[in-house]
N, C-alpha and C. Protein backbone atom coordinates (compact mmCIF):
# COMPACT_ATOMS: atom_id res chain seq x y z
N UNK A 1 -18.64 35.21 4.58
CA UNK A 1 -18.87 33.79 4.43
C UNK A 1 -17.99 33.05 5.43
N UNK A 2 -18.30 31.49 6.19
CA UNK A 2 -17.99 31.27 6.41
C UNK A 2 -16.66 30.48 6.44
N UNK A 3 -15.89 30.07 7.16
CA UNK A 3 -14.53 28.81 6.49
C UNK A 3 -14.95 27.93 5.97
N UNK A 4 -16.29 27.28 6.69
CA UNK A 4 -16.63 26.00 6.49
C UNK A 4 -17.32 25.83 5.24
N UNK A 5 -18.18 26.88 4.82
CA UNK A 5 -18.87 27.19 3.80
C UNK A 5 -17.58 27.00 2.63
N UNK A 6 -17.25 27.84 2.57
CA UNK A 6 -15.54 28.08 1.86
C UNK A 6 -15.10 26.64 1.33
N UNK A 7 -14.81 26.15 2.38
CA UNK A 7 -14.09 24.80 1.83
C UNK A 7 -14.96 23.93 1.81
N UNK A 8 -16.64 23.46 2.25
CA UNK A 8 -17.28 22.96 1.23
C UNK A 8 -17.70 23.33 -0.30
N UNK A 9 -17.22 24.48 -0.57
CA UNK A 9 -17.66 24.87 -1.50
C UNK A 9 -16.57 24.57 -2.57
N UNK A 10 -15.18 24.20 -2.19
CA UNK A 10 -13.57 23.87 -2.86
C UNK A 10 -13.88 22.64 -2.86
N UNK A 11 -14.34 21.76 -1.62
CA UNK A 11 -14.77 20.50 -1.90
C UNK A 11 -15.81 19.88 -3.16
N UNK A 12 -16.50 21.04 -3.28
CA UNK A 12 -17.69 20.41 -4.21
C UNK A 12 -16.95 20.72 -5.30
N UNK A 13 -16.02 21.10 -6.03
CA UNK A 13 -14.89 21.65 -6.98
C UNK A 13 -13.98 20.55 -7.40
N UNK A 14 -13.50 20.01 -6.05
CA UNK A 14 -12.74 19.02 -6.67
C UNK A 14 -13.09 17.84 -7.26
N UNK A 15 -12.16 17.03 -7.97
CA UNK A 15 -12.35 15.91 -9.38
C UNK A 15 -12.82 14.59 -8.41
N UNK A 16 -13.91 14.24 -9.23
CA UNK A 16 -13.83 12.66 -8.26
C UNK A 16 -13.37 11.67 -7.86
N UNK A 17 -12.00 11.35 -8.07
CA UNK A 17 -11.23 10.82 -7.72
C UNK A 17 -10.33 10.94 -6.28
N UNK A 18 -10.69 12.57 -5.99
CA UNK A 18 -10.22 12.43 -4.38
C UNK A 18 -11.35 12.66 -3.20
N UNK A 19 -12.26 11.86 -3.65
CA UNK A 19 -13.08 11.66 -3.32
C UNK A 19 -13.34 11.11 -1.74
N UNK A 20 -12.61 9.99 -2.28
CA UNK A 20 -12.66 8.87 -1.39
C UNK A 20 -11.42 9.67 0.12
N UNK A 21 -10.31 10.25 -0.58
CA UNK A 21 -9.24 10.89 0.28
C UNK A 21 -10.17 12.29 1.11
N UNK A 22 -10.95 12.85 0.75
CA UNK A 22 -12.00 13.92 1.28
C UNK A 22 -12.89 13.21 2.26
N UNK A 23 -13.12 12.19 2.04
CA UNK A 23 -13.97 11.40 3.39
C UNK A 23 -13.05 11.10 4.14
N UNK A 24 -12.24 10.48 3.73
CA UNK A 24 -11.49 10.03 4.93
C UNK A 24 -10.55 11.12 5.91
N UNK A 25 -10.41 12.04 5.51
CA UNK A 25 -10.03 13.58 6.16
C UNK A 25 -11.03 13.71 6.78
N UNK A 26 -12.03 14.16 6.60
CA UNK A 26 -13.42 14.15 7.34
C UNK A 26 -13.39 13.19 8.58
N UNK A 27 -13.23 11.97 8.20
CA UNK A 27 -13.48 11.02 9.09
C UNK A 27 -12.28 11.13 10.70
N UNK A 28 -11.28 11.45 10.22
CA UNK A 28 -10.07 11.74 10.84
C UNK A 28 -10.25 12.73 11.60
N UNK A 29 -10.70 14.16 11.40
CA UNK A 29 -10.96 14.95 12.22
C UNK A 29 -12.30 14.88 12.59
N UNK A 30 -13.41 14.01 12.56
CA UNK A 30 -14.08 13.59 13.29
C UNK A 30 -13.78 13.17 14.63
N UNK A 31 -13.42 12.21 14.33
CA UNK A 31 -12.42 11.26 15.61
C UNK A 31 -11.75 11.64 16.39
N UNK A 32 -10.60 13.00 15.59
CA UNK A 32 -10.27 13.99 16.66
C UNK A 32 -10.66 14.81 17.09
N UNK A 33 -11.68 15.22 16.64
CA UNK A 33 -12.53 16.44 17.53
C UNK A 33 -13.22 15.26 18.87
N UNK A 34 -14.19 14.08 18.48
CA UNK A 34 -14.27 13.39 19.32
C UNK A 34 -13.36 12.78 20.63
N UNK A 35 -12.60 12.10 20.29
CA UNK A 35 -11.23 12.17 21.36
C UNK A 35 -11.34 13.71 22.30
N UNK A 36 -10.72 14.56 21.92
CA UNK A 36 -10.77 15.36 22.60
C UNK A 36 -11.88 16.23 23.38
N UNK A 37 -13.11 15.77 22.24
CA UNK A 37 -14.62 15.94 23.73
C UNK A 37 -14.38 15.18 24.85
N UNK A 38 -14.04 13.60 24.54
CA UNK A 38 -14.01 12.91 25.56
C UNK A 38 -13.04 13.05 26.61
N UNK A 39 -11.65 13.43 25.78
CA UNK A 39 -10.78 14.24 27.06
C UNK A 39 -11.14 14.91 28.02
N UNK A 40 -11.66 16.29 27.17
CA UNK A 40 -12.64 17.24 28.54
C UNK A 40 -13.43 16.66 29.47
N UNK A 41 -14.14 16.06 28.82
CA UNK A 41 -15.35 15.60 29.74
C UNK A 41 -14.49 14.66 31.14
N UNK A 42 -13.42 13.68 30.99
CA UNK A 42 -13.18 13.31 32.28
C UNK A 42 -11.92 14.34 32.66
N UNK A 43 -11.79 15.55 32.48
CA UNK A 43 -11.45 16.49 33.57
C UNK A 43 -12.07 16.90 34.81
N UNK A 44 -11.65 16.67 35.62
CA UNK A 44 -12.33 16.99 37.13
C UNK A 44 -12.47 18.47 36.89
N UNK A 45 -13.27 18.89 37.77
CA UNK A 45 -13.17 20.13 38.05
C UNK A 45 -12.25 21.28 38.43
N UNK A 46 -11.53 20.22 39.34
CA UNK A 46 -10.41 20.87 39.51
C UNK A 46 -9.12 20.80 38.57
N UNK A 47 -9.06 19.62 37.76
CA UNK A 47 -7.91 19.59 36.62
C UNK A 47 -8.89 21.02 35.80
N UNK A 48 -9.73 21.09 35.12
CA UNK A 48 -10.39 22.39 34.82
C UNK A 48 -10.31 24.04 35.31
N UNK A 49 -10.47 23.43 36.55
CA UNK A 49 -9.98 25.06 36.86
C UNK A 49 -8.60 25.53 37.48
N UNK A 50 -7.37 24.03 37.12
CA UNK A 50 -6.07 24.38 37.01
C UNK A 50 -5.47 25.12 35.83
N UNK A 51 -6.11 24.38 34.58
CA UNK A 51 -6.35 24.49 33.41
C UNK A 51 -6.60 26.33 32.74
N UNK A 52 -7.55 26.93 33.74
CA UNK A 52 -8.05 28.13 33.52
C UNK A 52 -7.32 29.32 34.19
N UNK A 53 -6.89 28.68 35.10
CA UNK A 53 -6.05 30.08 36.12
C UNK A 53 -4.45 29.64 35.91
N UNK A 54 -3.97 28.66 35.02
CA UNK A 54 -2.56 28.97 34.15
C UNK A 54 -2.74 29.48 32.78
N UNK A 55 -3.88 29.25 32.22
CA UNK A 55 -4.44 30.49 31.38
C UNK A 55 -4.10 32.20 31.39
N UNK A 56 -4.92 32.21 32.87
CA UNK A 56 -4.76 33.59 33.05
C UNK A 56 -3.50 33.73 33.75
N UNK A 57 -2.78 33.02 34.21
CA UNK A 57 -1.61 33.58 34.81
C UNK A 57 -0.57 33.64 33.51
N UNK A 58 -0.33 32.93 32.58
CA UNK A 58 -0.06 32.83 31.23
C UNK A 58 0.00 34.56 30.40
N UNK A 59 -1.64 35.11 30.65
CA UNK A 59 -1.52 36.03 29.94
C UNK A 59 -2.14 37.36 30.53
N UNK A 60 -1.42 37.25 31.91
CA UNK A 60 -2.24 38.53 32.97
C UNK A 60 -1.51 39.55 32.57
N UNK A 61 -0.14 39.81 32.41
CA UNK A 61 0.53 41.55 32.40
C UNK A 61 -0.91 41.76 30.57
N UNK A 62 -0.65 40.66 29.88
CA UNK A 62 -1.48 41.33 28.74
C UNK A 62 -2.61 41.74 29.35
N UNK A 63 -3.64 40.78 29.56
CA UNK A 63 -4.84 40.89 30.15
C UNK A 63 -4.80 42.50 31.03
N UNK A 64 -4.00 42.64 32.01
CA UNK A 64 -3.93 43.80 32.92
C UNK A 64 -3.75 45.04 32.18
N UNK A 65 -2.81 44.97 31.02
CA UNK A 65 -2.41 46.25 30.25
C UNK A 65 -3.84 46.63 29.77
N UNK A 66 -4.10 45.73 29.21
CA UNK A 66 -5.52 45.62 28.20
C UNK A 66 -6.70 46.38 29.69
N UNK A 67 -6.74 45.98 30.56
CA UNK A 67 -7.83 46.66 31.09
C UNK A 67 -7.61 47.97 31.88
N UNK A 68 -6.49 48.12 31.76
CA UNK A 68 -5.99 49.20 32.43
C UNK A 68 -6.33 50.21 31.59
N UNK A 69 -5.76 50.27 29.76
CA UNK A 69 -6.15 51.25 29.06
C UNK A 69 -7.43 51.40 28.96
N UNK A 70 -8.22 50.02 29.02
CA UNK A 70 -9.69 50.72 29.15
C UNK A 70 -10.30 51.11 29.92
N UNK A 71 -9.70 51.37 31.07
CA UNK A 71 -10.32 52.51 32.72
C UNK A 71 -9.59 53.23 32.27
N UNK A 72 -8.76 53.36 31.24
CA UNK A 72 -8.29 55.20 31.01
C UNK A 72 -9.46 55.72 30.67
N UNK A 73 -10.28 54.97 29.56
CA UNK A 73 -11.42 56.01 29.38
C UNK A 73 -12.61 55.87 29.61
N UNK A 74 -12.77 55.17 31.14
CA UNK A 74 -13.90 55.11 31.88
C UNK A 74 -13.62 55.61 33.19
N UNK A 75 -12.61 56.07 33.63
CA UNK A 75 -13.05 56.79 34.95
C UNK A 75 -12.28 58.00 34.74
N UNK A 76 -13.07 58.79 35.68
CA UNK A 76 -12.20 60.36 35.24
C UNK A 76 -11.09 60.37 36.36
N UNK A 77 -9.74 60.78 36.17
CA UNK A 77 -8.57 60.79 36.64
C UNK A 77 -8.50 61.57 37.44
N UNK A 78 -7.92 61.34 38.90
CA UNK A 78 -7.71 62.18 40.06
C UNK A 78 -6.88 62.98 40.10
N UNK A 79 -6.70 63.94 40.53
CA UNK A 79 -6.00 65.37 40.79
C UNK A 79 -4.31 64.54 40.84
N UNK A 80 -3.65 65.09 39.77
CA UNK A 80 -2.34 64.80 39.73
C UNK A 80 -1.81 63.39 39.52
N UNK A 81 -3.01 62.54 38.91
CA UNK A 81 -2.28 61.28 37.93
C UNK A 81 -2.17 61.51 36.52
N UNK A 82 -1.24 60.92 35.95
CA UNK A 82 -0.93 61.18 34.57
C UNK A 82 -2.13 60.74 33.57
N UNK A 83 -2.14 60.72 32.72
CA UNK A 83 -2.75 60.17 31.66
C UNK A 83 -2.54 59.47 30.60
N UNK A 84 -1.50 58.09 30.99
CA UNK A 84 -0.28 57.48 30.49
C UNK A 84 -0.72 56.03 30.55
């Protein structure tokens, strides 16, 4: 099941009196999910793809470890490299 499912489903649970406090949460992260569409959207392209390659520079030794073990078991190993 989903989260969202989940906590509409805690929502439909609770007493009617926080009712009014359940919309207005709603309404709040409305607004902030909005705001921040509109952020993206006036990113240039290039603020975007500054954005993406401090990403990956952020998390390359991971990223690199991570693909390294998986050419351990996609290419077959040359005469006298380890298997490490």
């Amino acid at each position: 099941m989903t989260q969202q499912a989940e906590l509409l489903r805690s929502i439909d649970t609770l007493p009617p009196k926080y009712l009014g406090e359940v919309i207005d949460f709603v309404g709040y992260l409305q607004h902030k999910a909005q705001k921040a569409a509109a952020q993206q959207a006036t990113f240039t392209k290039e603020q975007r793809a500054a954005r993406e390659k401090a990403a990956f520079v952020k998390y390359a030794d991971e990223l690199n470890a991570e693909a390294e073990d998986v050419l351990k078991y996609q290419v077959p190993l040359f005469e006298g490299e380890d298997n490490e």
